[in-house]
N, C-alpha and C. Protein backbone atom coordinates (compact mmCIF):
# COMPACT_ATOMS: atom_id res chain seq x y z
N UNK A 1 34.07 -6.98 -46.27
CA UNK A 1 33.82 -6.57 -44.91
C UNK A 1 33.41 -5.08 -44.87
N UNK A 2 34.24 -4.19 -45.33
CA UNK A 2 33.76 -3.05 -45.71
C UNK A 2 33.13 -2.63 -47.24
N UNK A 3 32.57 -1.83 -47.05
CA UNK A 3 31.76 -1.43 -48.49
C UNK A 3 32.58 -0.15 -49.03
N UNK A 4 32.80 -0.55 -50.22
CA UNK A 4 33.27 0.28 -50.80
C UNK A 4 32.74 1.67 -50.81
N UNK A 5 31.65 1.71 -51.17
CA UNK A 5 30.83 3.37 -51.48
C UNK A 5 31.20 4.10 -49.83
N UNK A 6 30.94 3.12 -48.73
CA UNK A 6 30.77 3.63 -47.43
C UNK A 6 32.44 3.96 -47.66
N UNK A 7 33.54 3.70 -47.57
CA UNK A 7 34.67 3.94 -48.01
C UNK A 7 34.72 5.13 -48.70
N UNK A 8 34.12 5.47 -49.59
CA UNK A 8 34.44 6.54 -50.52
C UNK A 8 33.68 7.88 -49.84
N UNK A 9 32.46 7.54 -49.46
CA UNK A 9 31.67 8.56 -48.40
C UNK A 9 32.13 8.72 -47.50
N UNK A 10 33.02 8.30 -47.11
CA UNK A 10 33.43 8.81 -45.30
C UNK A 10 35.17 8.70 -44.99
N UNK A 11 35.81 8.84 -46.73
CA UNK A 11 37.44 9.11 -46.22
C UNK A 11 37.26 10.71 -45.54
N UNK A 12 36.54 11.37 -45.60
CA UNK A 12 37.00 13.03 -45.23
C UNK A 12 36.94 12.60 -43.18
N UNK A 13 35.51 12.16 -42.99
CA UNK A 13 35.39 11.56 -41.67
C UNK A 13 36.34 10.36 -40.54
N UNK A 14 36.93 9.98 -41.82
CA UNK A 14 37.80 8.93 -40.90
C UNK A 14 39.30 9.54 -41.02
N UNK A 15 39.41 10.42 -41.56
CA UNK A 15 40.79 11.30 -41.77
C UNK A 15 40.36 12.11 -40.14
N UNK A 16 39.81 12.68 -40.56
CA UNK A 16 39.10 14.01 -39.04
C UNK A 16 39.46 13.19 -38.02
N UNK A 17 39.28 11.66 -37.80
CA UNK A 17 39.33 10.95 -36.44
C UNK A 17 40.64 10.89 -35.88
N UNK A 18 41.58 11.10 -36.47
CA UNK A 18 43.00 11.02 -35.91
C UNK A 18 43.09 12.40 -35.53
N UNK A 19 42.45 13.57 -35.38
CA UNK A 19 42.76 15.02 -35.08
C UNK A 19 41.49 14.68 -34.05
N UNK A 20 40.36 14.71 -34.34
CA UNK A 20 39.41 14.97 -33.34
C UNK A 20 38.40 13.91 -33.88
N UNK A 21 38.78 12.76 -33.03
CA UNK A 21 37.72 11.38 -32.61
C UNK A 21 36.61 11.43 -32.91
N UNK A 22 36.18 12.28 -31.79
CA UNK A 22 34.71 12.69 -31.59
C UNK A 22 34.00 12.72 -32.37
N UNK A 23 34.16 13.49 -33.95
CA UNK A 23 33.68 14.04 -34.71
C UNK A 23 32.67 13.00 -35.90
N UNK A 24 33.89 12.38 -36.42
CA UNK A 24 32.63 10.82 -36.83
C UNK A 24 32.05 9.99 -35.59
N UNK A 25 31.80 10.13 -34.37
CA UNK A 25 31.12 9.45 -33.49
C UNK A 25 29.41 10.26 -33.50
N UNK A 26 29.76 11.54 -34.41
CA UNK A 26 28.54 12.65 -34.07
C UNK A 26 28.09 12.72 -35.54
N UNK A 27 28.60 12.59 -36.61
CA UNK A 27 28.73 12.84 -37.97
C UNK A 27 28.26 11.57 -38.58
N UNK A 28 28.77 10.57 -38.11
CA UNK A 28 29.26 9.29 -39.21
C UNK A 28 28.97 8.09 -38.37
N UNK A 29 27.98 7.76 -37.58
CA UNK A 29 27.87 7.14 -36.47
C UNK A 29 27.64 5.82 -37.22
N UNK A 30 26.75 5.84 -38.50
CA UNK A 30 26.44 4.50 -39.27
C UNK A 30 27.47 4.22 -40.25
N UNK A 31 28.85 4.52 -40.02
CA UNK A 31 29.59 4.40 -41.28
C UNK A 31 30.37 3.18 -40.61
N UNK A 32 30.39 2.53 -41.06
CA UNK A 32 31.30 1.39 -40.51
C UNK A 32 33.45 1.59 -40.29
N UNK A 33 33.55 2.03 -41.51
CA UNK A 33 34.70 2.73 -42.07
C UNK A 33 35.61 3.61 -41.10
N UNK A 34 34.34 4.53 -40.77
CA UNK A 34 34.44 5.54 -40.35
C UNK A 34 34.53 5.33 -38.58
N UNK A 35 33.81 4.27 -38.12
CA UNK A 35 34.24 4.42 -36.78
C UNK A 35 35.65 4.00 -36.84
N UNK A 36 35.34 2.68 -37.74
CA UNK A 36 36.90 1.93 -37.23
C UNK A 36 38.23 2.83 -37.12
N UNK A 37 38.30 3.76 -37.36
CA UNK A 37 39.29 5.06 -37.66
C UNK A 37 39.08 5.79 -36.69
N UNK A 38 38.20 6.26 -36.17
CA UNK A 38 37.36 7.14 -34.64
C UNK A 38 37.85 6.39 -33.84
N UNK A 39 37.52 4.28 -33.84
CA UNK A 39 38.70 3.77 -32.57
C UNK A 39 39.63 4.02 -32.65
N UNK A 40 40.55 3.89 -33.95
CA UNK A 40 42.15 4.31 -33.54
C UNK A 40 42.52 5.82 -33.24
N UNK A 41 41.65 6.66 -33.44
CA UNK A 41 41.74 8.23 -32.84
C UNK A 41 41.89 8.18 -31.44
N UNK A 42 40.44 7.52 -31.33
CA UNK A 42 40.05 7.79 -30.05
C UNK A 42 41.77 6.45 -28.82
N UNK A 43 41.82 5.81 -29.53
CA UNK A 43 43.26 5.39 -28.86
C UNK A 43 44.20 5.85 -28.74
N UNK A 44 44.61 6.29 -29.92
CA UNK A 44 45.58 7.08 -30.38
C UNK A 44 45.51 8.58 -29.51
N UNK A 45 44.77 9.03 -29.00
CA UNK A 45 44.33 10.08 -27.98
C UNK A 45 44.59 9.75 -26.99
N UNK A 46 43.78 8.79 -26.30
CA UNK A 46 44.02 8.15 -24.76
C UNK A 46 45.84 7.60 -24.29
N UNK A 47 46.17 7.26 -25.41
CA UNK A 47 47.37 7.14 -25.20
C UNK A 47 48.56 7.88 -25.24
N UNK A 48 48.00 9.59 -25.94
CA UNK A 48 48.80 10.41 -25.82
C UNK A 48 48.53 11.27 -24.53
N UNK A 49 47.24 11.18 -23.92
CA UNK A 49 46.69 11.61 -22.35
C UNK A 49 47.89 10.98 -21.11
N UNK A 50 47.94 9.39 -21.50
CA UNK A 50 48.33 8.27 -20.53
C UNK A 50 49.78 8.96 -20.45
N UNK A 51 50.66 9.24 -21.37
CA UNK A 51 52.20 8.81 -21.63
C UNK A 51 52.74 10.71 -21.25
N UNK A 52 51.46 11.61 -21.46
CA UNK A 52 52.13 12.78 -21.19
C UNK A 52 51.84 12.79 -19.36
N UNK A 53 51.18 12.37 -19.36
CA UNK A 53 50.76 12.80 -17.27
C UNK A 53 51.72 11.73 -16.61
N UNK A 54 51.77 10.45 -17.35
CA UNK A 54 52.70 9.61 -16.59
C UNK A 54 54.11 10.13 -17.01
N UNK A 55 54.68 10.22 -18.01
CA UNK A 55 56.35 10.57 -18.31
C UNK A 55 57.03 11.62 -17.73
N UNK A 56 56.12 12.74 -17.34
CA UNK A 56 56.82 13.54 -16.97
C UNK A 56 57.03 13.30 -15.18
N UNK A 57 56.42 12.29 -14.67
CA UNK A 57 56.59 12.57 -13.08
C UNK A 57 57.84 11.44 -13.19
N UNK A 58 58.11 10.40 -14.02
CA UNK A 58 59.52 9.74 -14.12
C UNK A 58 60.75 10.60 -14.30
N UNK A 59 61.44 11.07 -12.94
CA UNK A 59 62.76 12.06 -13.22
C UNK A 59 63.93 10.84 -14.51
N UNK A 60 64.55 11.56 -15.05
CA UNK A 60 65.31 11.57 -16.29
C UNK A 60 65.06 10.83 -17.04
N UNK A 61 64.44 9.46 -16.74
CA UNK A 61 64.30 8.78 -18.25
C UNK A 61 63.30 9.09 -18.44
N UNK A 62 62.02 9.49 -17.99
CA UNK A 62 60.21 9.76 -18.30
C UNK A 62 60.81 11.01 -19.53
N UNK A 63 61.89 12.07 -18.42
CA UNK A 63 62.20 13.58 -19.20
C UNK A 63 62.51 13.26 -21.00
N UNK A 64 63.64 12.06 -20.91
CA UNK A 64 64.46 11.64 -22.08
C UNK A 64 63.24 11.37 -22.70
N UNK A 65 62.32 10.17 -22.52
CA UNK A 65 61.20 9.39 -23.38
C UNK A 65 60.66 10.23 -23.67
N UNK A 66 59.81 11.53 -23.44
CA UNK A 66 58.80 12.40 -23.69
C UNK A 66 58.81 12.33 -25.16
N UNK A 67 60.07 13.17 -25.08
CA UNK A 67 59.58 13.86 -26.64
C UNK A 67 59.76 13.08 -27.72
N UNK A 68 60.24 11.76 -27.48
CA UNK A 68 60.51 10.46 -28.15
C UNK A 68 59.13 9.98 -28.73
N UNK A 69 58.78 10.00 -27.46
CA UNK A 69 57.19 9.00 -27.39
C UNK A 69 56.12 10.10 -28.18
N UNK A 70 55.90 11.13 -27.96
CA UNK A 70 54.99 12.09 -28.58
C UNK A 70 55.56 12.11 -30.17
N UNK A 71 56.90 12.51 -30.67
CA UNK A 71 57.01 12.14 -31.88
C UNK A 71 56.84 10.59 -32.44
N UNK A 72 56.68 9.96 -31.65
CA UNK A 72 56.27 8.37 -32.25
C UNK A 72 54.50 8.39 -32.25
N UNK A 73 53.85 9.50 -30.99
CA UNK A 73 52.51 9.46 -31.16
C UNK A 73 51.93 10.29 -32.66
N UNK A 74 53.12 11.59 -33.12
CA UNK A 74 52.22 11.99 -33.87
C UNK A 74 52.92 11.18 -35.33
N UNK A 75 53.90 10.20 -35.29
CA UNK A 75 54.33 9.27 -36.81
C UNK A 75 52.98 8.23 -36.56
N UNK A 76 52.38 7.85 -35.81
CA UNK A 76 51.30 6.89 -35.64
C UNK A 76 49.85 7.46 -36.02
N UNK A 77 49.47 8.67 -36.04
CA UNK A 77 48.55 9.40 -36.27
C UNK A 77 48.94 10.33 -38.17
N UNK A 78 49.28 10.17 -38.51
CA UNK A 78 50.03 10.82 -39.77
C UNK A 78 50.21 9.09 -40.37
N UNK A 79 50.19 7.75 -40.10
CA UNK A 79 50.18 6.58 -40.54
C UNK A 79 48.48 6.20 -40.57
N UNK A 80 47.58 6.88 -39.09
CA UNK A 80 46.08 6.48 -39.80
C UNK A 80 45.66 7.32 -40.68
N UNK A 81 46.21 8.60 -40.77
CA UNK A 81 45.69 9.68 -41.70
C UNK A 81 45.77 9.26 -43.19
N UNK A 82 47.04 9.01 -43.59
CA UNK A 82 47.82 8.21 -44.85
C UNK A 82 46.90 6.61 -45.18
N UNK A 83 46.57 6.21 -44.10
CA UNK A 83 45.55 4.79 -44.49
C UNK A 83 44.06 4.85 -44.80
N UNK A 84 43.87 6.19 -43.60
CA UNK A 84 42.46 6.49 -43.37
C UNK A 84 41.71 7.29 -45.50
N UNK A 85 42.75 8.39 -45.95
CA UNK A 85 42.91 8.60 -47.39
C UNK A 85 43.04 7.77 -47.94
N UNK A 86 43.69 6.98 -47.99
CA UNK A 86 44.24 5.98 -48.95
C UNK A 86 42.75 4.65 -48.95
N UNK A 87 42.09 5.03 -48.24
CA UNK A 87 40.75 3.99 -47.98
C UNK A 87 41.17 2.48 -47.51
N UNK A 88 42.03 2.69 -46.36
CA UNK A 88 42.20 1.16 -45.79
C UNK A 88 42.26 0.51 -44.54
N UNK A 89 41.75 -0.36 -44.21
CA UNK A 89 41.39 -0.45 -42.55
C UNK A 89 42.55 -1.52 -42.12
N UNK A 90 43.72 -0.84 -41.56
CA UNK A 90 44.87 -0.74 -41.22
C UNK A 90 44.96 -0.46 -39.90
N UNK A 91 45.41 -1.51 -38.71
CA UNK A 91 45.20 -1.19 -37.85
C UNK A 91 46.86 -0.25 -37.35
N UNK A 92 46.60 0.62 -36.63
CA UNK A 92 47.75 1.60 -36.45
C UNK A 92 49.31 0.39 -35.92
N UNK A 93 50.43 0.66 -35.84
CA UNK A 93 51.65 -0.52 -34.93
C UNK A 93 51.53 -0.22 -33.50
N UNK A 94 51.36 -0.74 -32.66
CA UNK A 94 51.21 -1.07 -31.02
C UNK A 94 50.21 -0.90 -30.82
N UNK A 95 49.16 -0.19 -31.28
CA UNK A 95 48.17 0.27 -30.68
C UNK A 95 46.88 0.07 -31.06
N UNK A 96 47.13 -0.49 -32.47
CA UNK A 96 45.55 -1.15 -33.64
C UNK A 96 44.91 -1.79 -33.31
N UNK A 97 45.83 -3.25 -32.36
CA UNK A 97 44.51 -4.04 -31.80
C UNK A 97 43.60 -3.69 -30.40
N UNK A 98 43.54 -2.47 -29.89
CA UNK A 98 42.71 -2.45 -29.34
C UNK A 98 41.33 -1.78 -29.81
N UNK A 99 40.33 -2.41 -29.31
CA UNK A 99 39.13 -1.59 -29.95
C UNK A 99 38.40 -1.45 -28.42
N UNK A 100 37.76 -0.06 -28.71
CA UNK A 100 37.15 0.79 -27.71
C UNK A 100 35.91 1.23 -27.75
N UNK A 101 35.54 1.17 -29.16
CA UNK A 101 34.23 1.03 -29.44
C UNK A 101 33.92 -0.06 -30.31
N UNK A 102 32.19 -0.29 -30.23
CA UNK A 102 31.72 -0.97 -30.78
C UNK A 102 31.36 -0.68 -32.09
C-alpha cells in the first residue's frame, strides 16, 4: 500500500506533521506517507483547538480534565512522531480513524 522508498523520503516530513500539519501539505503534497501523518496532525491539532476552548468554560470538571486531556494530547502526538520515524502508518488511539484529507 505504501512504498517503501516514498517511506524512506518523507520520514523527516511526516515527523514535522505532528508539530506543524501544514508543512507536508506544502512540501510533500505527492507523498502518500506523508499526508497520511499531516491527517493525523492536522487532527491531532483540531482536537487540541476543540478540548482547550470547550474545557475551560466547564466550571470544575472542564478545570480538572484540562490538563489531563492536553497531556493525553501531547502522549498522542509523541506516539505519531515515534510511528511517523519508525516508518509506519499507525493510526493514532481515539483519533486515527478519522481522515480529513484526501
Amino acid at each position: 500500500m505504501y512504498d517503501s522508498t516514498d517511506i524512506q523520503s518523507n520520514k523527516g516530513m511526516a515527523i514535522i506533521a505532528y508539530i506543524l500539519f501544514f508543512v507536508p501539505l506544502i512540501a510533500a503534497k505527492d507523498s502518500k506517507f506523508a499526508m497520511y501523518h499531516a491527517n493525523q496532525g492536522l487532527t491531532l491539532f483540531l482536537c487540541c483547538i476543540i478540548l482547550n476552548v470547550v474545557l475551560p468554560i466547564i466550571p470544575f470538571i472542564g478545570w480538572i480534565l484540562l490538563p489531563l486531556v492536553n497531556l493525553a494530547l501531547v502522549i498522542l502526538a509523541v506516539l505519531g512522531i515515534v510511528a511517523a520515524a519508525q516508518g509506519q502508518v499507525k493510526p493514532l488511539p481515539v483519533i486515527g480513524t478519522y481522515t480529513l484529507l484526501k
